[in-house]
C-alpha atoms as a PDB file:
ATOM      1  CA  UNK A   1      79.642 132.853 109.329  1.00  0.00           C
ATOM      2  CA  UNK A   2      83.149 131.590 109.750  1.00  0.00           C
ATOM      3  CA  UNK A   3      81.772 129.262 112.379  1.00  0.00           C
ATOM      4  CA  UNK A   4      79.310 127.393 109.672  1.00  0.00           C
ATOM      5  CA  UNK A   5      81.934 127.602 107.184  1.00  0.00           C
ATOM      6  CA  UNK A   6      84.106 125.683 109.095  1.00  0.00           C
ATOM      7  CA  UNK A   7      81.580 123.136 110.315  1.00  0.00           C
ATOM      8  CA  UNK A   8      80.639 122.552 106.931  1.00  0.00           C
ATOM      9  CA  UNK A   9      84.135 122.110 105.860  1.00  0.00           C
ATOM     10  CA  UNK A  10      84.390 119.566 108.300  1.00  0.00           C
ATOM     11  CA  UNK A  11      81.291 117.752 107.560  1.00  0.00           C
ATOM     12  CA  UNK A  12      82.432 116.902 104.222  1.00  0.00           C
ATOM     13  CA  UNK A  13      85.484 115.778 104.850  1.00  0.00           C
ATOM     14  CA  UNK A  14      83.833 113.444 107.590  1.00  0.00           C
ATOM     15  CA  UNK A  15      81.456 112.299 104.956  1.00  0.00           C
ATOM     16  CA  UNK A  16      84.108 111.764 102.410  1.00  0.00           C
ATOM     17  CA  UNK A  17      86.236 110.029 104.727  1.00  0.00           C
ATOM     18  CA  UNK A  18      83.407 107.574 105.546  1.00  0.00           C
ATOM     19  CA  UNK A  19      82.892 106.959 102.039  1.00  0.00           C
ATOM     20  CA  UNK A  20      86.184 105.988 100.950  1.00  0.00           C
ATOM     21  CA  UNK A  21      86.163 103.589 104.113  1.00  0.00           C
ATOM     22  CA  UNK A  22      82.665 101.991 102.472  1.00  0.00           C
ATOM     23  CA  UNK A  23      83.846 101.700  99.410  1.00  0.00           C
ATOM     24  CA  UNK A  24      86.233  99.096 100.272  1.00  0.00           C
ATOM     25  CA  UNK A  25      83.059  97.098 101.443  1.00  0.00           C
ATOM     26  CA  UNK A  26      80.489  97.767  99.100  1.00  0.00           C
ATOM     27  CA  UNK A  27      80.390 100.320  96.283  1.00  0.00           C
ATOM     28  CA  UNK A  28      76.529  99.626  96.010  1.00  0.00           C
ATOM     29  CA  UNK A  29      76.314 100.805  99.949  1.00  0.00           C
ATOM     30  CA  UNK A  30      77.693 103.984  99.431  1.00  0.00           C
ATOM     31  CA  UNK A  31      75.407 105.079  96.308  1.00  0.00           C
ATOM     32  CA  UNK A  32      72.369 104.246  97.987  1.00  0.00           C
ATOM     33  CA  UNK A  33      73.578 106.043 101.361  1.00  0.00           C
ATOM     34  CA  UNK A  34      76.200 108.026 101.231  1.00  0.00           C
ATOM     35  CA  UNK A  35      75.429 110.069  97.934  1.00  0.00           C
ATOM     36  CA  UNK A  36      71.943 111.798  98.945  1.00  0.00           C
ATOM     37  CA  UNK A  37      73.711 112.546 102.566  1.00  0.00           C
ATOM     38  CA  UNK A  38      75.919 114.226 100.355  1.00  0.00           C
ATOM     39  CA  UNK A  39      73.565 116.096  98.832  1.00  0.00           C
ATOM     40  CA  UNK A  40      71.288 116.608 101.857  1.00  0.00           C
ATOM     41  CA  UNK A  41      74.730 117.977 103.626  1.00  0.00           C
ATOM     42  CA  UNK A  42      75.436 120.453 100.958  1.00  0.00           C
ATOM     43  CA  UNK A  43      71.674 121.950 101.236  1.00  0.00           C
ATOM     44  CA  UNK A  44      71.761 121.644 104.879  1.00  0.00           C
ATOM     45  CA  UNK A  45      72.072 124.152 107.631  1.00  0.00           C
ATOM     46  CA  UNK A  46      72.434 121.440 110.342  1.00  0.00           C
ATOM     47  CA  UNK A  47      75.452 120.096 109.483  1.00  0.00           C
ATOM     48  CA  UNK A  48      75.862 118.920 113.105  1.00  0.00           C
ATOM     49  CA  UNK A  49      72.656 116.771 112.926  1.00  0.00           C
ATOM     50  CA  UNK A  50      73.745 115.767 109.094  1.00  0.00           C
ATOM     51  CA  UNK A  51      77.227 114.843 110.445  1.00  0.00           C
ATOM     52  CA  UNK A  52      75.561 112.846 113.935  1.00  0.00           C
ATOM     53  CA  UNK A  53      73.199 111.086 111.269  1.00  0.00           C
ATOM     54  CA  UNK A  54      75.431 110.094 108.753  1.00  0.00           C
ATOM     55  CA  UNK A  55      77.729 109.038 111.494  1.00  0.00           C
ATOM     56  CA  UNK A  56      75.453 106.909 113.141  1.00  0.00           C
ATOM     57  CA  UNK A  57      74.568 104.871 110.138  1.00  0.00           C
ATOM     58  CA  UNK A  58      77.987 104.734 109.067  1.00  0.00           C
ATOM     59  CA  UNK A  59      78.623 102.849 112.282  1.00  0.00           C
ATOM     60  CA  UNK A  60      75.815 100.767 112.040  1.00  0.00           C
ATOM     61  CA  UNK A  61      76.770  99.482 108.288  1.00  0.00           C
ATOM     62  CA  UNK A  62      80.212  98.667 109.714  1.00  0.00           C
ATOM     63  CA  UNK A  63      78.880  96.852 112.950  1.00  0.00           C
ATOM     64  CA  UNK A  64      76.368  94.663 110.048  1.00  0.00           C
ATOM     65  CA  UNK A  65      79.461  93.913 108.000  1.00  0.00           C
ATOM     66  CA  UNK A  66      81.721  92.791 110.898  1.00  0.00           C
ATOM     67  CA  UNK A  67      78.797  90.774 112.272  1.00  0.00           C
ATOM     68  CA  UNK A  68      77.946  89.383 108.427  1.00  0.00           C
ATOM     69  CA  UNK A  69      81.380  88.610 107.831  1.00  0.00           C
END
């Protein structure tokens, strides 16, 4: 219980860490992605595969905006 306590602690800061880097890019980004990860993460049991998800597209909006820019 710890354990997932813990996990999910560190989840959110990962996910609000990611969206204070996107908002520097594109407020309208991190409503349409970030926000119901948010939500999906608080429901979640799997905040491992929440964090790997979220992750992953966090990188690939950063790789499109690098590559856009």
């Amino acid at each position: 219980m710890i354990m997932f306590s813990f996990n999910m602690h560190l989840a959110v800061q990962l996910m609000i860490y990611h969206i204070g880097w996107l908002s520097f890019l594109s407020p309208t980004v991190v409503d349409i992605l970030f926000i119901p990860f948010l939500k999906l993460l608080m429901l979640s049991f799997y905040t491992l595969y929440v964090q790997i998800i979220a992750f992953s597209i966090f990188f690939l909006v950063v790789l499109f905006y690098l590559f856009k820019i």
